[in-house]
Protein backbone atom coordinates (compact mmCIF):
# COMPACT_ATOMS: atom_id res chain seq x y z
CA UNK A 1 2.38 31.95 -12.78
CA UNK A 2 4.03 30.16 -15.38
CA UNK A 3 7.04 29.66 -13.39
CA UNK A 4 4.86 28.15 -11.10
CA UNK A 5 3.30 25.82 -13.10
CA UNK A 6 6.82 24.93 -14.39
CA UNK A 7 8.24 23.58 -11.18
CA UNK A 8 5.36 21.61 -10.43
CA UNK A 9 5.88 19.97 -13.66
CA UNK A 10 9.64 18.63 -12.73
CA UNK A 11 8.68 17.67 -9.16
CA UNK A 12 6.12 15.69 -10.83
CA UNK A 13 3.53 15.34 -8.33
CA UNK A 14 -0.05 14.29 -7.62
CA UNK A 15 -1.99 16.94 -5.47
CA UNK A 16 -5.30 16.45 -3.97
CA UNK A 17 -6.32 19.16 -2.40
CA UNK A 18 -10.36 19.09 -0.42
CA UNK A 19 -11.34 16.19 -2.56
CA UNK A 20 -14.86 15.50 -1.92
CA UNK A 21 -17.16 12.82 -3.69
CA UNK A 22 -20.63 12.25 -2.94
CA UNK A 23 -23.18 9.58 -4.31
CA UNK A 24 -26.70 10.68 -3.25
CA UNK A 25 -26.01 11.31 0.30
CA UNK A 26 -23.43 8.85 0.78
CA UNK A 27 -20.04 10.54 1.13
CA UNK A 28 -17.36 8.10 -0.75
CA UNK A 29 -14.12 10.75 -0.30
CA UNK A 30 -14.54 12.95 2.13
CA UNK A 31 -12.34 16.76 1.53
CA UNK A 32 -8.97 14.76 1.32
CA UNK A 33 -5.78 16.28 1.07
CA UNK A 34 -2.50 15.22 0.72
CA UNK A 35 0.72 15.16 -1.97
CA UNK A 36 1.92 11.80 -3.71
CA UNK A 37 5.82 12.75 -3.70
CA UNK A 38 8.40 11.61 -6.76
CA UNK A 39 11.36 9.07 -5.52
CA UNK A 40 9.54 6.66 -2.61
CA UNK A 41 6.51 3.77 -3.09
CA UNK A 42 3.66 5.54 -1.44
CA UNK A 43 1.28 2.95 -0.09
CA UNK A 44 -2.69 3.71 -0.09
CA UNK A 45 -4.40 2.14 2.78
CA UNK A 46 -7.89 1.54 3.64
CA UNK A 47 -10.61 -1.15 4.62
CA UNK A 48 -13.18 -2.19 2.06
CA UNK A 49 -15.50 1.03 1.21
CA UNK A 50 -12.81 3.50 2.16
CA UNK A 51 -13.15 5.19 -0.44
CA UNK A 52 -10.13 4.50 -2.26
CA UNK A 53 -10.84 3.30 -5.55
CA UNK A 54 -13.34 6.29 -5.68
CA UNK A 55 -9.90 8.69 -5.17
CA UNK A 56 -8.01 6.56 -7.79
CA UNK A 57 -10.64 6.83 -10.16
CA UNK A 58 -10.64 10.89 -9.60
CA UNK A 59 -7.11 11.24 -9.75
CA UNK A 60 -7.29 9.76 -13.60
CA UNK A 61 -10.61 11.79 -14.56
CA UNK A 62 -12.66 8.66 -14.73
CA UNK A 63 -14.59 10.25 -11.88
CA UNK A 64 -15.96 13.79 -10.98
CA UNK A 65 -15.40 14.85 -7.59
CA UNK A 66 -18.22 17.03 -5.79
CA UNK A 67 -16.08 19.34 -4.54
CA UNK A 68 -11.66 19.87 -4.20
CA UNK A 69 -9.28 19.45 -6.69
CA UNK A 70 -6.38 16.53 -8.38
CA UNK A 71 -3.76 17.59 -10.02
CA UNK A 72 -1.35 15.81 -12.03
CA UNK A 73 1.95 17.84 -12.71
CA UNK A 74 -0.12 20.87 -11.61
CA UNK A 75 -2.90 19.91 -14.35
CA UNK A 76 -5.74 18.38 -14.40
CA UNK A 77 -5.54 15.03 -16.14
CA UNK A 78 -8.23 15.55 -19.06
CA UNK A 79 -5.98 18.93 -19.48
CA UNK A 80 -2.96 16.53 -20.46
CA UNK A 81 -2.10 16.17 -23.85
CA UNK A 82 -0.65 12.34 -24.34
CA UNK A 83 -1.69 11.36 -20.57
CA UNK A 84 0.50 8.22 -20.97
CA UNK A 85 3.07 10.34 -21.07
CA UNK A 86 2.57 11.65 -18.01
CA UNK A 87 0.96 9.27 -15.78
CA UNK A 88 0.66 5.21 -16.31
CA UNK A 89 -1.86 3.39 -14.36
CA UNK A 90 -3.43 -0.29 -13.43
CA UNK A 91 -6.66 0.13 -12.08
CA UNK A 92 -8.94 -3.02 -13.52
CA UNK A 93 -6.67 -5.65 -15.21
CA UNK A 94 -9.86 -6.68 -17.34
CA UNK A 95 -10.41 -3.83 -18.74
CA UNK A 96 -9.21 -4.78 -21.95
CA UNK A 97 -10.67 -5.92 -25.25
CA UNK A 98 -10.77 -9.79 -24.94
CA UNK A 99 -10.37 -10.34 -28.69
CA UNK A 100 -7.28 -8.82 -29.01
CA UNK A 101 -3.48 -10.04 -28.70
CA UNK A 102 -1.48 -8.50 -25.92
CA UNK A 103 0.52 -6.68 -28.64
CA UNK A 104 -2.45 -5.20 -30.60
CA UNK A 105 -3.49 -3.64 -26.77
CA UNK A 106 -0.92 -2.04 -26.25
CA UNK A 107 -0.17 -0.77 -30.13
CA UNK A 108 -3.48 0.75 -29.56
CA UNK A 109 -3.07 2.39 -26.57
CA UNK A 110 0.30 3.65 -28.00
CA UNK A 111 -1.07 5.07 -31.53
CA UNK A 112 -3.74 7.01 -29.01
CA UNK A 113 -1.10 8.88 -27.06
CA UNK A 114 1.64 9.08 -29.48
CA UNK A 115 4.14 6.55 -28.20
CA UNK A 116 6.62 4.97 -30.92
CA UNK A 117 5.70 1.66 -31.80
CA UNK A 118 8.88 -0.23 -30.86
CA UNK A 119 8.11 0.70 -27.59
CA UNK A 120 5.17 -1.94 -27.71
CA UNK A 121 7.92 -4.84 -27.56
CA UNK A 122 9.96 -3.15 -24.56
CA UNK A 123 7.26 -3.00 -22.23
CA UNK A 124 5.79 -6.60 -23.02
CA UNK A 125 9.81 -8.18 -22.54
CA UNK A 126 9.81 -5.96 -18.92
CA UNK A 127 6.47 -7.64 -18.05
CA UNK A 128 7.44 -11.31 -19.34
CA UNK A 129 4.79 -11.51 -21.90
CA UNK A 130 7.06 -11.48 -24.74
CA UNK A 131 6.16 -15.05 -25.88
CA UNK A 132 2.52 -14.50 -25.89
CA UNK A 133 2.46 -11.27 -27.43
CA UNK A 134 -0.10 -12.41 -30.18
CA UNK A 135 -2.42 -14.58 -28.36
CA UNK A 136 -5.43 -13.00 -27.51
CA UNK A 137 -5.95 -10.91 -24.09
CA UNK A 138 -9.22 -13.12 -22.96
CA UNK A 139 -7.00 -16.53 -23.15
CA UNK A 140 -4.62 -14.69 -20.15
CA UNK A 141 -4.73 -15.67 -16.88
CA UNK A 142 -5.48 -13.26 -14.12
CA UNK A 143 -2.03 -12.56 -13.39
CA UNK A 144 -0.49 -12.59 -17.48
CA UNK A 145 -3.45 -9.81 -17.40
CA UNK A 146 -2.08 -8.09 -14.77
CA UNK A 147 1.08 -8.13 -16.24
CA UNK A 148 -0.98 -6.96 -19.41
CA UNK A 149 -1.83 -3.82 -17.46
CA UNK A 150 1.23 -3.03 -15.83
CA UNK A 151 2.69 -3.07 -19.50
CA UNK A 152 -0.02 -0.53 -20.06
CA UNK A 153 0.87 1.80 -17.31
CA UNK A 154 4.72 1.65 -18.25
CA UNK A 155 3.81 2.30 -22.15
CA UNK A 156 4.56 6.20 -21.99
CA UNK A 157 7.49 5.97 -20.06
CA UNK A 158 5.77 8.11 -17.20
CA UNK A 159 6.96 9.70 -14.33
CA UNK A 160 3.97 8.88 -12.29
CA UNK A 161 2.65 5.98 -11.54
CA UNK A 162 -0.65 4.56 -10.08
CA UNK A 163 -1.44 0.72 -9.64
CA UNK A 164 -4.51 -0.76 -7.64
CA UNK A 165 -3.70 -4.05 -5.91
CA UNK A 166 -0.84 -4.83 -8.53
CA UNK A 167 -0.45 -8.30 -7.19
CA UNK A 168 -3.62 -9.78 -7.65
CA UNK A 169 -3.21 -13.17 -9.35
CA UNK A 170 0.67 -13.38 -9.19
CA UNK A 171 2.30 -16.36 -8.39
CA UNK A 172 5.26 -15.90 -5.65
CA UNK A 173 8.06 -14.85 -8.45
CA UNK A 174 5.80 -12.40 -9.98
CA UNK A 175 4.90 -10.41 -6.87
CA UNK A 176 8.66 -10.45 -6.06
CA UNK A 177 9.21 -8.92 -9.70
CA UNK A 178 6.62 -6.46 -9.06
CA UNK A 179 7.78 -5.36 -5.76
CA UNK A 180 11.73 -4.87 -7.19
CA UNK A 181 9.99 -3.04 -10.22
CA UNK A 182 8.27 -0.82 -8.25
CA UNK A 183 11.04 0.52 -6.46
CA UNK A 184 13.07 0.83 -9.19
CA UNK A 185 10.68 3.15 -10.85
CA UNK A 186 10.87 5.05 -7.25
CA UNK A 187 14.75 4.93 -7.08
CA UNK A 188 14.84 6.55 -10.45
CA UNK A 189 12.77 9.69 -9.29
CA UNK A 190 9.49 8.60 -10.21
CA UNK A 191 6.31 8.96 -8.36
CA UNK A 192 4.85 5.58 -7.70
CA UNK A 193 1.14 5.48 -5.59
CA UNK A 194 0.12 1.56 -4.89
CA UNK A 195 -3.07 0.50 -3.04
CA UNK A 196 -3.19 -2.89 -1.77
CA UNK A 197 -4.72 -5.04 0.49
CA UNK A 198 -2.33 -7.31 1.13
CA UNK A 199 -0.09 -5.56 4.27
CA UNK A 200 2.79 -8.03 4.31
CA UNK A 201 3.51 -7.02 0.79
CA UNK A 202 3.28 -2.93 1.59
CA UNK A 203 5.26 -3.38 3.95
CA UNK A 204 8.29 -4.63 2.16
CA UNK A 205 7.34 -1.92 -0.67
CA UNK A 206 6.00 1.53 0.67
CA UNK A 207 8.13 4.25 2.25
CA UNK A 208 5.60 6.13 3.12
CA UNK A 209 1.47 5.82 3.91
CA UNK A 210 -1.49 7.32 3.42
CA UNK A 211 -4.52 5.87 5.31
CA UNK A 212 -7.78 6.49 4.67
CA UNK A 213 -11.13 5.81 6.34
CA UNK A 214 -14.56 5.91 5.17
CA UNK A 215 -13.19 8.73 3.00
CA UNK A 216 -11.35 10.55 5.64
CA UNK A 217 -7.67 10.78 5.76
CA UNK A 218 -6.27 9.09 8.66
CA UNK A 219 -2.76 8.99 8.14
CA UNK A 220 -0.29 10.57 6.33
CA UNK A 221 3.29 9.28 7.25
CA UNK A 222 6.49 7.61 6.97
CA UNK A 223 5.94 3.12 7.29
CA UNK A 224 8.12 3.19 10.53
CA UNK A 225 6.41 6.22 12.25
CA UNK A 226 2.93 4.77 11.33
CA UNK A 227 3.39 1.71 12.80
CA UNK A 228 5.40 3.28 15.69
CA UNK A 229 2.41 5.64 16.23
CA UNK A 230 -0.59 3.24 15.92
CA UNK A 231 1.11 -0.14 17.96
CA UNK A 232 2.91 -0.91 21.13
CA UNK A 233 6.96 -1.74 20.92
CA UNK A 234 8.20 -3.51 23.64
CA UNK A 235 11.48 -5.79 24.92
CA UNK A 236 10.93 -8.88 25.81
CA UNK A 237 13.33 -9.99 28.35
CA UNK A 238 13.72 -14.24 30.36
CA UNK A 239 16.25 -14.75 32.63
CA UNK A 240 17.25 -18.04 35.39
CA UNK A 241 17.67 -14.84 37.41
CA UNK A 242 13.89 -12.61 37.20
CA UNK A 243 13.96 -11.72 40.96
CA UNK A 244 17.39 -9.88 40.88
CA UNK A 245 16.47 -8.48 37.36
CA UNK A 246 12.97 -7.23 38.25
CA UNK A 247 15.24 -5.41 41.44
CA UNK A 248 17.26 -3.96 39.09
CA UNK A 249 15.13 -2.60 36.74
CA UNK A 250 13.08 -1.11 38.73
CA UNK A 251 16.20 0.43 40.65
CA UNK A 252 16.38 2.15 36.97
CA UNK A 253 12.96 3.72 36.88
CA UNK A 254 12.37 1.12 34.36
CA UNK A 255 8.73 0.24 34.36
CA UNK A 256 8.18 -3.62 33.74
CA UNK A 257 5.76 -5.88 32.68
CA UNK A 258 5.11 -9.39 34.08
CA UNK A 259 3.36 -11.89 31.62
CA UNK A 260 3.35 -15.44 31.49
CA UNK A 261 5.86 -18.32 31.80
CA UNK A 262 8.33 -15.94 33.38
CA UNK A 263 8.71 -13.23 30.53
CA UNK A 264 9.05 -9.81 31.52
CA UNK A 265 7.94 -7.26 28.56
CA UNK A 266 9.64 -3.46 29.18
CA UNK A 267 8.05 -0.40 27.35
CA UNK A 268 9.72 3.00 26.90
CA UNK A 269 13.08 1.71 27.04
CA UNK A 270 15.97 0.19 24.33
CA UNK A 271 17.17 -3.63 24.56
CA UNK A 272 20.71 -2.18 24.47
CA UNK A 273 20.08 -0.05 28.00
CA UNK A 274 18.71 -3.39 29.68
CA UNK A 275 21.20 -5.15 28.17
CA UNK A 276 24.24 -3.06 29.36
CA UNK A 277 22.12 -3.20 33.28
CA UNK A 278 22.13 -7.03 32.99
CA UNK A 279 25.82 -6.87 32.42
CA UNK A 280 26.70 -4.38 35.19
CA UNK A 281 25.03 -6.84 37.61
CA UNK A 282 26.57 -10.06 35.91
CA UNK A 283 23.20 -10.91 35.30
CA UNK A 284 21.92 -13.80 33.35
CA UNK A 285 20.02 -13.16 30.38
CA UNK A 286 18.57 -16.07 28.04
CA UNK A 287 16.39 -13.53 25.90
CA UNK A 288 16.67 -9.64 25.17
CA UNK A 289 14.52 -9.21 21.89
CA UNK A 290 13.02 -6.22 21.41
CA UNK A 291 9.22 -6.56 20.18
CA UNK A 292 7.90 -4.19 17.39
CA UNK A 293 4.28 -4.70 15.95
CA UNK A 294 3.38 -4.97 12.41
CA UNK A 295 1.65 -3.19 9.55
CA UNK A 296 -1.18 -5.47 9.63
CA UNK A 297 -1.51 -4.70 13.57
CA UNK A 298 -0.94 -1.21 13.30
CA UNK A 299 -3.28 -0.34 10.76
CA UNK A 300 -6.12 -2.40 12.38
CA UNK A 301 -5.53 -0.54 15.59
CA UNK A 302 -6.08 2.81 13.26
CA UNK A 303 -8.65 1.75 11.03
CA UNK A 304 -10.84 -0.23 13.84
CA UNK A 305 -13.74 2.49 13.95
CA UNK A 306 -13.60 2.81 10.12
CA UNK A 307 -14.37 -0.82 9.23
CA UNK A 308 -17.45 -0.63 7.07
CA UNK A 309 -18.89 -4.32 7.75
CA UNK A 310 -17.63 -6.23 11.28
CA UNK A 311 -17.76 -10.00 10.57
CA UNK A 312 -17.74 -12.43 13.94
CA UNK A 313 -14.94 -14.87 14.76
CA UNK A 314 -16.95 -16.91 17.00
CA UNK A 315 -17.75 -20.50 15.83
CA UNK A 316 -20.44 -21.17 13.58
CA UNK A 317 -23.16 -23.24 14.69
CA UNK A 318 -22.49 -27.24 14.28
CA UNK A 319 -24.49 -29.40 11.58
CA UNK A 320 -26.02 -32.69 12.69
CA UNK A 321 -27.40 -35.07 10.27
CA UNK A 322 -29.00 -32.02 7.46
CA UNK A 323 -29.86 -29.50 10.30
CA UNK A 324 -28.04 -26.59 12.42
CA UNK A 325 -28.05 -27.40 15.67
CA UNK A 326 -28.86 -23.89 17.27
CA UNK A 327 -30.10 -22.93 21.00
CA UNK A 328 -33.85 -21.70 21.03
């Protein structure tokens, strides 16, 4: 058993294993189960009411789940002695005692878990704050708190490491500092977990996914197979010469698409194969682009049934002159 528990420890992962949270008899989390694994950004996906703050929040102990199980480094995290040690997280960049500098924060946080003081002064000069060390917290703006908080979660030096929508209030060279930092920490064996809403960002971040869905797991996978799972990829293919190419394709068993302005879309074959076709027939092409979907479309096409509120995009009604203008 204890060479059990040992191994865990060095792998340094988070386990959830049937974790179940109920409020009343709402179901936030409902019996998830998957592994957060050290040396890739793991992205944690969800519409609003997913359930996934709930999950974060039971990871660190701040909740009690109903039912299932979280480890951290095969513990439990109020087992942990020194839990910045072990796991840094940025869950609610407020959450911080307005009257106090930056510094005094963190020297706080770091007298609670043991961590030598100098450290203090690393982790505000890797988050930028350096020069406003000793100005008080409620002065910051949202994103020097959010840099406040990552400096929090990087305080122990952990191996694991949580942050909820880390980008929140960043201007453009502070997400791209983020995004670098966070695989770093991955690329030096760490395991990093990030939740985000913002799917252009994830995408250039996360390795790997895990989707939930009013509490249910709906995805656990690598970024490329998710998107190739949950979207349509396609070559899009014009040419001066579409009646001979059509003949040719088809010829192929290639099944082809006709959409407008004389674009031809392929599925279930590569660009190169139509490519090397066109050539054989000294055909004409003036585009050969294959056609892959995004994140943002992929993970709508998943999450569509899971969406807790649907908004409308039809027009709203016009005002004239004080009064909506509506048909009775």
């Amino acid at each position: 058993m204890a060479r059990a528990q040992t191994a865990s420890y060095r792998v340094r992962m988070i386990e959830l294993e049937g974790l179940t949270k109920r409020y009343g008899e709402k179901v936030a989390v409902n019996h998830l189960t998957f592994t957060v694994r050290p040396g890739i950004v793991t992205g944690f996906l969800g519409p609003n009411g997913a359930g996934k703050s709930t999950t974060m929040r039971m990871m660190l102990g701040l909740d009690r789940p109903t039912a299932g199980d979280v480890r951290i480094d095969g513990q439990h995290y109020d087992h942990l002695k020194d839990p910045l040690k072990y796991i840094g997280a940025l869950l609610d960049a407020k959450a911080m005692h307005g009257g106090r500098s930056a510094f005094n924060h963190l020297l706080c946080l770091a007298q609670s878990n043991g961590i030598p003081k100098a450290r203090v002064d690393e982790v505000l000069d890797t988050v930028g704050l350096t020069s406003v060390a000793r100005k008080k917290a409620k002065g910051f703006s949202l994103g020097m708190g959010q840099r406040l908080g990552i400096a929090g979660a990087l305080l122990g030096d952990p191996r694991i490491l949580m942050f909820d929508e880390p980008v929140n209030g960043l201007d453009p060279e502070g997400i791209h500092w983020i995004r670098n930092l966070m695989k770093s920490l991955a690329g030096q064996g760490r395991t990093v977990f990030v939740s985000s809403h913002l799917m252009s960002e994830m995408a250039l971040t996360a390795e790997h996914l895990v989707v939930i869905g009013q509490g249910r797991l709906l995805a656990d996978t690598s970024m490329a197979d998710f998107i190739a799972q949950n979207s349509r990829s396609y070559v899009r293919i014009r040419s001066p010469q579409r009646e001979r190419l059509l003949d040719v394709l088809h010829e192929a068993g290639i099944t082809v698409v006709e959409s407008g302005s004389g674009t031809l879309e392929v599925d279930g074959a590569k660009s190169e194969q139509i490519g090397e076709l066109a050539a054989q027939h000294q055909l004409v092409l003036h585009e050969l682009s294959p056609q892959q979907a995004s994140l943002e479309d992929a993970f709508m096409q998943l999450t569509a049934e899971s969406v807790e509120y649907h908004a409308h995009t039809d027009a709203p009604p016009q005002q004239w002159g004080g009064g909506w203008n509506k048909e009775t």
